[in-house]
Every structure is written in C-alpha cells, then in structure tokens.
Protein backbone atom coordinates (compact mmCIF):
# COMPACT_ATOMS: atom_id res chain seq x y z
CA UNK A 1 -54.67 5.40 -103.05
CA UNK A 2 -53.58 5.63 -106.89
CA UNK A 3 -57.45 4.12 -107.57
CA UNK A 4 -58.99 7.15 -105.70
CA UNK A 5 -60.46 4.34 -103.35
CA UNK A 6 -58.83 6.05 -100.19
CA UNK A 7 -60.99 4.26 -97.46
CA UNK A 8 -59.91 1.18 -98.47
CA UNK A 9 -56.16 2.21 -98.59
CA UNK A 10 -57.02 3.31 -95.09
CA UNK A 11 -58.28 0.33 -93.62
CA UNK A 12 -55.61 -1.85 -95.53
CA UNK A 13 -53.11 0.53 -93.39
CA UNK A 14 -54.84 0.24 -90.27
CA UNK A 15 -54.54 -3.52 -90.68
CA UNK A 16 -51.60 -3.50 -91.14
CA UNK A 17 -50.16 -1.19 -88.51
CA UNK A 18 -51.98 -3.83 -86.06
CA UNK A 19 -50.10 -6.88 -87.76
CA UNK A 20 -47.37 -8.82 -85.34
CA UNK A 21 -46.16 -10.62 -88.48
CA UNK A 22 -42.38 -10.64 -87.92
CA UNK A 23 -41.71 -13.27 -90.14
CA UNK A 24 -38.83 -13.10 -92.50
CA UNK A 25 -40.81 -12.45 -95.85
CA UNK A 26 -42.61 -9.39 -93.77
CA UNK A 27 -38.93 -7.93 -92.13
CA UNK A 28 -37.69 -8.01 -95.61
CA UNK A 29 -40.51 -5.85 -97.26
CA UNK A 30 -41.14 -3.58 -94.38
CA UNK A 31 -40.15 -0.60 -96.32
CA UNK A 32 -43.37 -1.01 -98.03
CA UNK A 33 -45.51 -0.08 -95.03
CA UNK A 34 -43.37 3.36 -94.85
CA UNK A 35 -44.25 3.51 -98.63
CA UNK A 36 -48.16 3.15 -98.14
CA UNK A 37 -48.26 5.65 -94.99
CA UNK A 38 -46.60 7.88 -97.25
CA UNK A 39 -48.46 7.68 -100.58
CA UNK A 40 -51.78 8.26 -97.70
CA UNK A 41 -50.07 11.18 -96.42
CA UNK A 42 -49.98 12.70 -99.93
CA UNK A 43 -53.61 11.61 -101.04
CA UNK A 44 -54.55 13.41 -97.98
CA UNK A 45 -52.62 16.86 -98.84
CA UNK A 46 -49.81 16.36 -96.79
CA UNK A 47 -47.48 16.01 -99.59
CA UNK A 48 -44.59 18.13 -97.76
CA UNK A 49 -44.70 15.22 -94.98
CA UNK A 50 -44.74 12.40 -97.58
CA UNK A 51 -41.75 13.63 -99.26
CA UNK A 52 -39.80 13.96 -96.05
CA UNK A 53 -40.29 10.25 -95.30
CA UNK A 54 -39.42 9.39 -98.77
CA UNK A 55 -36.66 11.41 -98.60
CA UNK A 56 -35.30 10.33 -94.86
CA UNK A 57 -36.03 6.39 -96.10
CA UNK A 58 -33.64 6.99 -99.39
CA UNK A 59 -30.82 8.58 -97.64
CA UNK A 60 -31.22 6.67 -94.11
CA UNK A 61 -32.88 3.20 -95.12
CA UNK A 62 -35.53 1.86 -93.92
CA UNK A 63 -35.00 -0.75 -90.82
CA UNK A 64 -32.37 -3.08 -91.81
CA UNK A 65 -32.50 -2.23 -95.53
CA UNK A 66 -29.88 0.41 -96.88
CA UNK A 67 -31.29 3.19 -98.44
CA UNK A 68 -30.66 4.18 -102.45
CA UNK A 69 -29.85 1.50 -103.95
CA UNK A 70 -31.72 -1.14 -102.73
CA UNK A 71 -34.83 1.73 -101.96
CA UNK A 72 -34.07 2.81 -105.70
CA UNK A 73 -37.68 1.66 -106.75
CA UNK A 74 -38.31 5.12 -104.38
CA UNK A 75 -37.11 7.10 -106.96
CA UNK A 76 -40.07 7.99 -109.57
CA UNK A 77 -42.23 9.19 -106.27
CA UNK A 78 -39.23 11.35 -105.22
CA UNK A 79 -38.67 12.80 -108.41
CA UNK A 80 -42.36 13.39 -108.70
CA UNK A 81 -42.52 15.28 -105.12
CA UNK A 82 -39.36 16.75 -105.12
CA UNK A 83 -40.54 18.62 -108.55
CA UNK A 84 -43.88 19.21 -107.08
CA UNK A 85 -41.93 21.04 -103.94
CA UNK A 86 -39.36 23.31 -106.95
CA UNK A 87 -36.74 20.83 -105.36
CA UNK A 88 -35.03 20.45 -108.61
CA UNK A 89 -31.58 19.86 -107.33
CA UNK A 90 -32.68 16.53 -105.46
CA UNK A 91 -35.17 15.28 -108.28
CA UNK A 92 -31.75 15.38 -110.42
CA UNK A 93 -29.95 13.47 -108.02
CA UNK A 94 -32.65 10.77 -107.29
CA UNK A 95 -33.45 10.46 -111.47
CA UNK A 96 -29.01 10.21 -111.05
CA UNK A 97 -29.54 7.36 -108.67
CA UNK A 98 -32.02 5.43 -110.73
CA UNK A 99 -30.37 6.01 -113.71
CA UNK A 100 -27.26 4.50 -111.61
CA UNK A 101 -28.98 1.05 -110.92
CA UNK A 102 -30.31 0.84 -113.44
CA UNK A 103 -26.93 1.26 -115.43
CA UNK A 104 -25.59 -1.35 -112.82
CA UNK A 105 -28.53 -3.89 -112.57
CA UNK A 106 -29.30 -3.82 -116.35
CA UNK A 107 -33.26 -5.30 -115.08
CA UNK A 108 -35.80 -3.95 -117.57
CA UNK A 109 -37.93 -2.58 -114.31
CA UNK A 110 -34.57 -0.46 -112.88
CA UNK A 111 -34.81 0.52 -116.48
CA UNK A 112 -38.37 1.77 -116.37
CA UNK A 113 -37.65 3.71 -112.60
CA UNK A 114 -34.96 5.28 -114.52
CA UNK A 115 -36.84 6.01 -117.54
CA UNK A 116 -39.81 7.49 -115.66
CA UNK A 117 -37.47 10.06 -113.63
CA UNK A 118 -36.06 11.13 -116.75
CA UNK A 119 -39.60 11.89 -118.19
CA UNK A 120 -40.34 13.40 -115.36
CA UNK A 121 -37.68 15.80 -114.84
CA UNK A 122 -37.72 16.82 -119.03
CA UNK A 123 -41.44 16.80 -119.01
CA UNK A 124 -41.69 14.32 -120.89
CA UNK A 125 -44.28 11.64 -119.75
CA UNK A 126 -44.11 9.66 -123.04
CA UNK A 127 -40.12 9.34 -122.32
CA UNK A 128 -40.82 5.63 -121.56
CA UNK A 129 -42.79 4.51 -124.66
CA UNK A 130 -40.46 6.00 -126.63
CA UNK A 131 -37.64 4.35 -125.24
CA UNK A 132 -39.25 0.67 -125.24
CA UNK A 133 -39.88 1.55 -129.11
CA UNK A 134 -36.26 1.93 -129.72
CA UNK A 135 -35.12 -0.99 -127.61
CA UNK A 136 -37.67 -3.25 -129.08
CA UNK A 137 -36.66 -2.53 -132.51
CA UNK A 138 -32.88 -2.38 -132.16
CA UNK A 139 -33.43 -6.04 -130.76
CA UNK A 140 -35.64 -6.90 -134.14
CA UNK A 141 -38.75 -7.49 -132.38
C-alpha cells in the first residue's frame, strides 16, 4: 500500500484472509491483519472506515491482545487520521499514549512512534531527525 503497488497489497490480503494458520507465532501477530485491511481501506478512500478500526483496535484490542499499550505501535497512523478527520482532541491523546510507552519502555522504536506523533501533531515532520541529532550527540557519538 505505502509503495503505491495496491494490487499486490490486495492479493497479499486475500491470501491471507484464506490462511487457517492458527499457530502461535500467527495468534500473536493477528493484529497485523486488522492493520493491513485498514491501511487498504484508506488507499482506497475510505479513510473514515480505516480510522474507526484503528480507533476500535486501540481502545478495545485486538483478539487476545490489549489495546494501547501493547497496540501503541498504532499510534503514528492514528495521529495521522485522526488529524486528517480535525479530530485533534484524540490525535493528542494517542501522541499522549505513545509518548507514555515510550517514557515507560525506554526502546529507541517506542521512541520514534512517539517522536513521529509529536511531529505530526506540531507540524513538524523533521521532529524526528532533529531529535536523533540531539540524542546522538549528548551520547558523544
């Protein structure tokens, strides 16, 4: 989808949705099915429906997987849709929530979620880079 290649993405998900893997590697990352149907959803201009199941998977969970903070990698796509939609009370309280695990995990990729929904709600794209650069050299690298 993010390549522009959307018939691919489509037939990827159409695989998929046919799968009967229900081993425990595929139960554990079955959020990212509900991920892909939604970044399709968007590609095709049904971006209100996408951010609904973004939305319903953060606050609900997806299967047997709690929703924010474990779902927390969500976050940049919500912030991104819920701007796109004037939503600017939620994309404050999902960049919150990223900023949140991040603050709790301390993982350089929680870091970058974080980082990105901050960008994104100052309109700031370059928030990121910026932020590495400071890291990086207040470590001496």
């Amino acid at each position: 989808m993010h390549r522009g290649r959307q018939s691919d993405a489509e037939a990827h998900l159409t695989a998929a949705a046919a799968a009967t893997d229900s081993s425990t590697f595929t139960w554990f990352y079955e959020y990212l099915r509900l991920c892909a149907d939604a970044l399709a959803d968007e590609a095709r201009g049904h971006s209100e429906r996408a951010y609904a199941r973004l939305t319903a998977a953060f606050d609900r969970g997806v299967g047997h997987l709690p929703g924010q903070l474990i779902l927390g990698f969500l976050t940049p796509d919500l912030v991104r849709l819920a701007l796109t939609h004037n939503d600017t009370t939620n994309a404050r309280r999902y960049a919150e929530a990223a900023r949140r695990r991040a603050d709790h995990s301390g993982t350089p990729y929680h870091l970058g979620d974080a980082l990105r929904c901050q960008g994104r709600l100052g309109r700031d794209p370059g928030c990121c880079w910026k932020q590495r650069a400071a890291t990086t050299r207040r470590r001496g690298r």
